[in-house]
Protein backbone atom coordinates (compact mmCIF):
# COMPACT_ATOMS: atom_id res chain seq x y z
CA UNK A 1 -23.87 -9.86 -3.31
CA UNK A 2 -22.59 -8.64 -6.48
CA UNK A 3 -18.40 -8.36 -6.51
CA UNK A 4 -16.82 -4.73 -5.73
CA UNK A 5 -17.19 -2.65 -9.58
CA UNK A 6 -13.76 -0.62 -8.27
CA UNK A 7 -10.83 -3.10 -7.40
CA UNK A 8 -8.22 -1.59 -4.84
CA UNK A 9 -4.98 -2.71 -3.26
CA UNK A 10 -1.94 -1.21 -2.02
CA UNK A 11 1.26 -1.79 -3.43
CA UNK A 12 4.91 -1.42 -2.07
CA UNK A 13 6.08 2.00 -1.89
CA UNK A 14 2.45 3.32 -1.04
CA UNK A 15 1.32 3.01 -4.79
CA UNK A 16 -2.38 2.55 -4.70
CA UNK A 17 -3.85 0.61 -7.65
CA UNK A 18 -7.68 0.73 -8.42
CA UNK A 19 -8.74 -1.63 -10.69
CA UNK A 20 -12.12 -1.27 -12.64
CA UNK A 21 -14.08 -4.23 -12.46
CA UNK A 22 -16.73 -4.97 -14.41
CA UNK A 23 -14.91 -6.95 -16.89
CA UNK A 24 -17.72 -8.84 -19.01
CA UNK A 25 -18.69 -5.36 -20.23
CA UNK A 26 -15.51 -4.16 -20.68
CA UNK A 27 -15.34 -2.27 -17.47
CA UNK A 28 -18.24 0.40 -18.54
CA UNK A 29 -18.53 3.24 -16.25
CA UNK A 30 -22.07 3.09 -14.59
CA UNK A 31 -23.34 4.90 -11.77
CA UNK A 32 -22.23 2.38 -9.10
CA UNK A 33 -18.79 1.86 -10.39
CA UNK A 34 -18.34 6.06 -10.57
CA UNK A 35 -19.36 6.02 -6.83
CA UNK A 36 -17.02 3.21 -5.81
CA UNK A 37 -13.93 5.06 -7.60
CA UNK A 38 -15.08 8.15 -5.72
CA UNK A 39 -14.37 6.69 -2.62
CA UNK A 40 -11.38 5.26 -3.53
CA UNK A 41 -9.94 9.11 -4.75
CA UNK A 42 -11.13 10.42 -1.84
CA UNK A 43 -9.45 8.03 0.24
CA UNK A 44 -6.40 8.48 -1.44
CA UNK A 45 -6.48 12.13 -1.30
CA UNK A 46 -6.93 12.33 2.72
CA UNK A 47 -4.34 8.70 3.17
CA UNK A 48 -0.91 9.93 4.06
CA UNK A 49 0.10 6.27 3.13
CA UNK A 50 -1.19 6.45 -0.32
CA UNK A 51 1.63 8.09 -2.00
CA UNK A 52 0.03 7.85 -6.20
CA UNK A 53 -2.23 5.96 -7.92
CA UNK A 54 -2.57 3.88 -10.39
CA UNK A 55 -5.80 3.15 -12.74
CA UNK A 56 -5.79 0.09 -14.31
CA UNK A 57 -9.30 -2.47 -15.76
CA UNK A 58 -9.64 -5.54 -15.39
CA UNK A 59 -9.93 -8.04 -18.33
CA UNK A 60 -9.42 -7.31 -21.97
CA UNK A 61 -10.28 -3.23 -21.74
CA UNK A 62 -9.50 -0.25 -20.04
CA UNK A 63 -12.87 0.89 -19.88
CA UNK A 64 -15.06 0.64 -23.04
CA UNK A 65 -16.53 4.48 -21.71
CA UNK A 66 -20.34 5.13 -20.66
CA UNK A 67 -22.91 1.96 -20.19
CA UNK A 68 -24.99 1.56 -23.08
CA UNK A 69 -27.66 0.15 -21.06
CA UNK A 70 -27.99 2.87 -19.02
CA UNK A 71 -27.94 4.88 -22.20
CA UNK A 72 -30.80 3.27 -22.82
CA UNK A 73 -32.63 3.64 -20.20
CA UNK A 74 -32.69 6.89 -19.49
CA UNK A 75 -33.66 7.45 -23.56
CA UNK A 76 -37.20 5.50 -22.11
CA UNK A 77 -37.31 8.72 -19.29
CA UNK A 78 -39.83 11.00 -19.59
CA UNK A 79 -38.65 14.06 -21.74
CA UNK A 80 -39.77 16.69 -19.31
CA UNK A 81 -37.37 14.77 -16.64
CA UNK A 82 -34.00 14.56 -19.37
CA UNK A 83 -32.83 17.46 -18.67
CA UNK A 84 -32.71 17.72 -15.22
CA UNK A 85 -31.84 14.17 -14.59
CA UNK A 86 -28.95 14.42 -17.10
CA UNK A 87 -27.62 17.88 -15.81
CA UNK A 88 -27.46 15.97 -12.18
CA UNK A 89 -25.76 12.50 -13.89
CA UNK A 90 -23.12 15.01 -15.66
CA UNK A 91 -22.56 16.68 -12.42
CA UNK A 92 -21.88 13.61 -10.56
CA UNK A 93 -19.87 12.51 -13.47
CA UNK A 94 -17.56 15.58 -13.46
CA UNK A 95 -16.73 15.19 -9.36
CA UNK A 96 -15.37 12.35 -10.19
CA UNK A 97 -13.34 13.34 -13.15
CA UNK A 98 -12.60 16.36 -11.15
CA UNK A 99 -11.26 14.36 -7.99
CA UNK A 100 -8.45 12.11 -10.21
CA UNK A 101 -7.15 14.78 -12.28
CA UNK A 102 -6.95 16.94 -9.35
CA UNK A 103 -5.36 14.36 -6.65
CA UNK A 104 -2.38 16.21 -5.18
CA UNK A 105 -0.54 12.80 -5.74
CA UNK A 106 1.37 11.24 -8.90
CA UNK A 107 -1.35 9.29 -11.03
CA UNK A 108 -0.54 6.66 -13.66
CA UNK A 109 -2.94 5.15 -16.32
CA UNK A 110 -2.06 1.75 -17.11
CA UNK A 111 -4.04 1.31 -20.05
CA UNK A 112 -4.21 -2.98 -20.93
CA UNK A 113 -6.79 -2.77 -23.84
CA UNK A 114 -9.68 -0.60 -25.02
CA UNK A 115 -9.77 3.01 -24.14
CA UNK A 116 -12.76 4.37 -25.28
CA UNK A 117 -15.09 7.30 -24.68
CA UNK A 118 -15.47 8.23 -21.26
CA UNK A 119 -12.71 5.25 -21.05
CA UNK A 120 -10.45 7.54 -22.89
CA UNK A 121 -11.02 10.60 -20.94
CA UNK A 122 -10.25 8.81 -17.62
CA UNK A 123 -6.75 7.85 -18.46
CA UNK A 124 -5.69 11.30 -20.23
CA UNK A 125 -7.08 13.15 -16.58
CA UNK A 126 -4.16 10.89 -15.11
CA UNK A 127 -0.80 12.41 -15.06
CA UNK A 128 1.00 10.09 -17.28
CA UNK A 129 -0.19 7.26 -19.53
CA UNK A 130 1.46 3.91 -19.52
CA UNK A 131 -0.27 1.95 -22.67
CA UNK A 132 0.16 -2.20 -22.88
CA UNK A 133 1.10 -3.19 -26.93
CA UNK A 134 -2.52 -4.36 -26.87
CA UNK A 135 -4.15 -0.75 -25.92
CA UNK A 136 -5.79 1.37 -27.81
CA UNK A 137 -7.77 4.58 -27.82
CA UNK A 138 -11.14 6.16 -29.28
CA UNK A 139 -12.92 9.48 -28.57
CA UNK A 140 -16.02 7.18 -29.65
CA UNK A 141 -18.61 9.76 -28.28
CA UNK A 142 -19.73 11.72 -32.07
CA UNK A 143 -20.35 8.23 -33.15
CA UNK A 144 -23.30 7.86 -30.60
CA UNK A 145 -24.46 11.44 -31.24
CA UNK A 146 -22.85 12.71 -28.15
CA UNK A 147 -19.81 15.19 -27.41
CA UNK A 148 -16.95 14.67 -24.81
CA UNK A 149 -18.36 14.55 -21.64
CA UNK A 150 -15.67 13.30 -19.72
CA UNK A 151 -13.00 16.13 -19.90
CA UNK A 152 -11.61 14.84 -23.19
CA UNK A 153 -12.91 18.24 -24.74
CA UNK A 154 -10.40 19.96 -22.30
CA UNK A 155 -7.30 16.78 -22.07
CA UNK A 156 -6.93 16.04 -25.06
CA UNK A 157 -5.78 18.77 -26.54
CA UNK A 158 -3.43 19.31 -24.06
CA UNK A 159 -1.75 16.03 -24.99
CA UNK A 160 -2.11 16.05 -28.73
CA UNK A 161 -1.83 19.75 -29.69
CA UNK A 162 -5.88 21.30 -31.01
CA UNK A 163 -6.14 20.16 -34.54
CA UNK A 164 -4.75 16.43 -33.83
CA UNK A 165 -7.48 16.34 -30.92
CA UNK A 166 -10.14 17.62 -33.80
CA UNK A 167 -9.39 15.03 -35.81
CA UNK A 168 -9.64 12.11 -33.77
CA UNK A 169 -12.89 13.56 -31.89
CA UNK A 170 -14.85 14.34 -35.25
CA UNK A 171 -13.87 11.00 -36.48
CA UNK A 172 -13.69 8.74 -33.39
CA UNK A 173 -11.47 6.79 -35.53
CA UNK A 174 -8.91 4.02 -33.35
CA UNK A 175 -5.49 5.03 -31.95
CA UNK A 176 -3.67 2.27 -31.85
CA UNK A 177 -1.10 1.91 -29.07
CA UNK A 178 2.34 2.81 -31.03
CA UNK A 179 0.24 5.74 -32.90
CA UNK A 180 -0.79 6.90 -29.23
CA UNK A 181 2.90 6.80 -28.05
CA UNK A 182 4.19 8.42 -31.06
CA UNK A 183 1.50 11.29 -30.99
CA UNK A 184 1.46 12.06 -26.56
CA UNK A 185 -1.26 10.43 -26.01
CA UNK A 186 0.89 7.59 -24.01
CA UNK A 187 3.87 8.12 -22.23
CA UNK A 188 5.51 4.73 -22.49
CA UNK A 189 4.63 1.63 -24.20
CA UNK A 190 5.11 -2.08 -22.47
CA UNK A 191 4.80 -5.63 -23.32
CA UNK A 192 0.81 -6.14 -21.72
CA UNK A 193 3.13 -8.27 -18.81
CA UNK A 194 4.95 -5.59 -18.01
CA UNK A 195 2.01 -3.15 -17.75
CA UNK A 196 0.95 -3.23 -13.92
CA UNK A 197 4.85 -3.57 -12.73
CA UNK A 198 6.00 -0.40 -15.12
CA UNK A 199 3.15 1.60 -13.68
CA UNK A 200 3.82 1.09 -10.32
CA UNK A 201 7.37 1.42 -10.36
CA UNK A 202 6.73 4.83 -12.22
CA UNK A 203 4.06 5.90 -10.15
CA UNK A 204 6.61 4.78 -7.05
CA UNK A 205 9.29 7.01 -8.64
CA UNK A 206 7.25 9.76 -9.14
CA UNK A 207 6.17 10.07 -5.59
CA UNK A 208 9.43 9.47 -3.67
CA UNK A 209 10.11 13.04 -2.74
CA UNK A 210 5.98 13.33 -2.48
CA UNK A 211 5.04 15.77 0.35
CA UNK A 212 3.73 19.20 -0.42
CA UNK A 213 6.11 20.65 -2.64
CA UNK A 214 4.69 17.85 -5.44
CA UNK A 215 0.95 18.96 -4.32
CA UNK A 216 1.90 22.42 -4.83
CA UNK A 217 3.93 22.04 -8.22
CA UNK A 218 0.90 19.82 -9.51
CA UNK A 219 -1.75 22.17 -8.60
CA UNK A 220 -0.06 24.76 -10.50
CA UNK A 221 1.32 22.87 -13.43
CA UNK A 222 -2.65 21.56 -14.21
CA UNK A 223 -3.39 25.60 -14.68
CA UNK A 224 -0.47 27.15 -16.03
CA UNK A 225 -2.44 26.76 -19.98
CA UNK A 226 -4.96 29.26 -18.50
CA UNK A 227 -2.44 31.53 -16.59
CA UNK A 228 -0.46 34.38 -17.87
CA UNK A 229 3.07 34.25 -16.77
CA UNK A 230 2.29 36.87 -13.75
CA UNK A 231 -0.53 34.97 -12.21
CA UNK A 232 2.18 31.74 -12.44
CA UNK A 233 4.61 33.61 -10.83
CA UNK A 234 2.65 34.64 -8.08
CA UNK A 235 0.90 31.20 -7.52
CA UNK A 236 4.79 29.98 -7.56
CA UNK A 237 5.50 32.51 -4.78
CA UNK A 238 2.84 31.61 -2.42
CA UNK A 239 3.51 27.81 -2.64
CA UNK A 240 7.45 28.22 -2.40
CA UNK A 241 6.33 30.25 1.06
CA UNK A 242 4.30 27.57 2.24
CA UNK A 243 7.64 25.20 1.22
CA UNK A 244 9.80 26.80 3.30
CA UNK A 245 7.61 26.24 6.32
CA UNK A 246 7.48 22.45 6.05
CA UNK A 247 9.59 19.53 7.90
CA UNK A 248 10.21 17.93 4.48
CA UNK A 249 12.11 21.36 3.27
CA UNK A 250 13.58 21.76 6.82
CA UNK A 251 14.95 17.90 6.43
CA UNK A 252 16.26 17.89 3.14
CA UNK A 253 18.32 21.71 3.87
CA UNK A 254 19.49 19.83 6.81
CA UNK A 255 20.84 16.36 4.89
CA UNK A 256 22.23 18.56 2.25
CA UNK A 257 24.40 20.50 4.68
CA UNK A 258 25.50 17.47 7.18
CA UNK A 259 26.27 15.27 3.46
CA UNK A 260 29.58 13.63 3.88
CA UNK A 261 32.37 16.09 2.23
């Protein structure tokens, strides 16, 4: 039986860390490995003792993006049956994509080599980005003839500002890792030995206070670009409401009050 394409183990401090695995070609995303790290978000999502996550490949690269193979293959498909067939692939695709940058817990890209394409967009969907010294990045899709199908249309701007993210999409040119630190595209940058630990201790940190005042504060935070400052407000009011109803609010009020004085 072949080995599992979508590593996953969980780490002290309820860190989960899923590990693509398809390392002799560089961890390309192909339809089996996007189902596999599927099931993994949606465990993660409905796991009270999965507290973040961490995304992490196995070998020499992040992810090298889309399988070329499969690229090929469905270029043999009957052109009547492209459309359709890629409008249900992109669909599929998106859930995915969807599912980790929406994941009402902390997530943490620990980027250990390439990072490119579809590679690319699934570490700037995480939360943060922790890059090894050996990382880099590519938006390597115009170079095949193809756009940013992966979100990176819609992250990377939000990391790198809109003419930065034009630049490095109409050129697909590398991003090495210091450039990446110095221009947002990473968040911190390690010694490739210290890559995993730093993540998880992050991605630890992140979550200790966890509970639904995070969820809430993320959900909003990943649509406050497209909000005006009334619709923010508002979505602010409903979720402190919900706040004040849970036992994590409740607890905290009630250590803060019996504190030693």
């Amino acid at each position: 039986m072949d080995e599992t394409r979508v590593e996953f183990r969980l780490e002290a401090g309820g860190v989960g860390v899923a590990t693509l695995n398809r390392p002799a070609v560089r961890n390309a995303i192909d339809e089996r490995i996007r189902a596999e790290l599927q099931v993994i978000l949606d465990r993660a999502a409905n796991d009270a003792s999965i507290k973040a996550l961490v995304l992490t490949g196995n070998g020499q690269a992040f992810c090298a993006g889309g399988d070329i193979s499969a690229m090929r293959q469905r270029l043999g498909a009957p052109t009547g049956q492209l459309g359709g067939s890629g409008w249900l692939r992109q669909r599929r695709l998106h859930g995915m994509i969807g599912s980790l940058h929406s994941l009402e817990k902390p997530t943490v890209a620990a980027v250990n080599g390439a990072a490119a394409g579809l590679g690319m967009d699934l570490a700037l969907c995480c939360d943060f980005v922790v890059a090894s010294e050996q990382a880099f990045f590519t938006m390597s899709y115009v170079a095949r003839g193809l756009i940013p199908d992966g979100g990176g249309l819609y992250f990377l701007p939000r990391r790198v500002g809109l003419p930065k993210a034009k630049e490095l999409i109409y050129t697909a040119r590398r991003v090495m890792a210091d450039e990446a630190l110095k221009i947002g595209i990473a968040d911190r940058l390690v010694a490739p030995d210290e890559l995993i630990p730093t993540a998880v201790a992050w991605a630890a940190e992140l979550s200790s206070s966890g509970g639904t005042a995070l969820a809430l504060s993320k959900s909003i935070l990943d649509q406050t670009f497209e909000l005006t400052a009334d619709q923010a407000f508002a979505l602010g009011a409903q979720a402190q409401a919900i706040c004040y109803t849970t036992d994590e609010h409740q607890a905290a009020v009630a250590a803060f009050l019996n504190r030693p004085r």
